[in-house]
Protein backbone atom coordinates (compact mmCIF):
# COMPACT_ATOMS: atom_id res chain seq x y z
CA UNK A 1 245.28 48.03 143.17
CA UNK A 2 248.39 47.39 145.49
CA UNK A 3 250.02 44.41 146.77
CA UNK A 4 248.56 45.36 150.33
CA UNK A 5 244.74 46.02 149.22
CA UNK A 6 244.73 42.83 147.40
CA UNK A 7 245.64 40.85 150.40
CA UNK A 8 243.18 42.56 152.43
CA UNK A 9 240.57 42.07 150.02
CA UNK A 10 241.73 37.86 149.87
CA UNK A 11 241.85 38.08 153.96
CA UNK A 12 238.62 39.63 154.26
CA UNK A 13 236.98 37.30 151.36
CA UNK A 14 238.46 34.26 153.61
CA UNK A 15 237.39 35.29 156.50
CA UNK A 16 234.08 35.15 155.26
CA UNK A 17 234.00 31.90 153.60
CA UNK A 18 235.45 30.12 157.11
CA UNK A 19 232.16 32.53 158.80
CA UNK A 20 229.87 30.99 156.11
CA UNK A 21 230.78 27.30 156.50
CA UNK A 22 231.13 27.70 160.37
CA UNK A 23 227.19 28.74 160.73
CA UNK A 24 226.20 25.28 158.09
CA UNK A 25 228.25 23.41 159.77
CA UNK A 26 226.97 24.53 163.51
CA UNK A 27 223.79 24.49 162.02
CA UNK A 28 223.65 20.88 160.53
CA UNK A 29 225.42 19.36 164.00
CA UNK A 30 222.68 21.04 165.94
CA UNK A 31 220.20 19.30 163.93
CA UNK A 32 222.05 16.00 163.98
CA UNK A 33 222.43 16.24 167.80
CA UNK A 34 218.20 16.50 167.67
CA UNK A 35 217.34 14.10 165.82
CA UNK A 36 219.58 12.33 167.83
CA UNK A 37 218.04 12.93 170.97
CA UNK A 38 214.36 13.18 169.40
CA UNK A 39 215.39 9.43 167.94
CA UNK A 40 213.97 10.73 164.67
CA UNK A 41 214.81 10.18 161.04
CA UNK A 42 216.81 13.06 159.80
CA UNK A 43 214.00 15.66 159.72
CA UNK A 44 216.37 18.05 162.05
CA UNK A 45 219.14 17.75 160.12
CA UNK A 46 217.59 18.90 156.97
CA UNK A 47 215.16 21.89 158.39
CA UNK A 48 218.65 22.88 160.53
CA UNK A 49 220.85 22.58 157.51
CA UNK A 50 218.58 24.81 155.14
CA UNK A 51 217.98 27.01 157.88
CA UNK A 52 221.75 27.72 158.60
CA UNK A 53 222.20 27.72 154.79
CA UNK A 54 220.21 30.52 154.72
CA UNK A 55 221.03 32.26 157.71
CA UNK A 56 224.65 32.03 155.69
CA UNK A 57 223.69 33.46 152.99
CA UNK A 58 221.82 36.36 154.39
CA UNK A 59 224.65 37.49 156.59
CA UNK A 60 226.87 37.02 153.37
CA UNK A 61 224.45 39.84 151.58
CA UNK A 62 224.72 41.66 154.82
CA UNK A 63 228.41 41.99 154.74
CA UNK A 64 228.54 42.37 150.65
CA UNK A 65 226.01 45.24 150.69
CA UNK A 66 228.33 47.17 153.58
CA UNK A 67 231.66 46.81 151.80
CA UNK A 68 229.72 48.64 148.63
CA UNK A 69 228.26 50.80 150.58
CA UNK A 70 231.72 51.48 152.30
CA UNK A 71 233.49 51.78 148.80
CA UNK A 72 235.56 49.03 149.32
C-alpha cells in the first residue's frame, strides 16, 4: 500500500471516529437539556445516550459494510 492510500485510509478512519463521537455527544446533550427542562433525574440522559450509542454504531456498520463492498 502507498504513502497516499494509507493516509486516505487514516483520514477516512478519522473522519469517522469525530462522526461517531459527534452523534453520542449530540445525543447525550439532548437528553441532558430534557431532563433539564422535564426537571427529572437523569432518565433522558441515559435512554438518549444509549440511543445515540447505538445510532453510532449502526451508521459505523453502515459505512464499514460499503467500503468492503467498494473494495476499499
Amino acid at each position: 500500500m502507498d504513502d497516499q492510500r494509507k493516509w486516505n485510509a487514516g483520514a477516512a478512519y478519522s473522519g469517522m471516529a469525530i462522526q461517531m463521537g459527534a452523534i453520542i455527544a449530540l445525543g447525550t446533550f439532548g437528553g441532558v437539556k430534557l431532563d433539564q427542562w422535564l426537571d427529572l433525574s437523569p432518565v433522558f440522559t441515559i435512554i438518549c445516550a444509549l440511543i445515540s450509542i447505538a445510532l453510532a454504531m449502526y451508521v459505523m456498520i453502515q459505512k464499514f459494510t460499503k467500503k468492503k463492498k467498494d473494495g476499499d
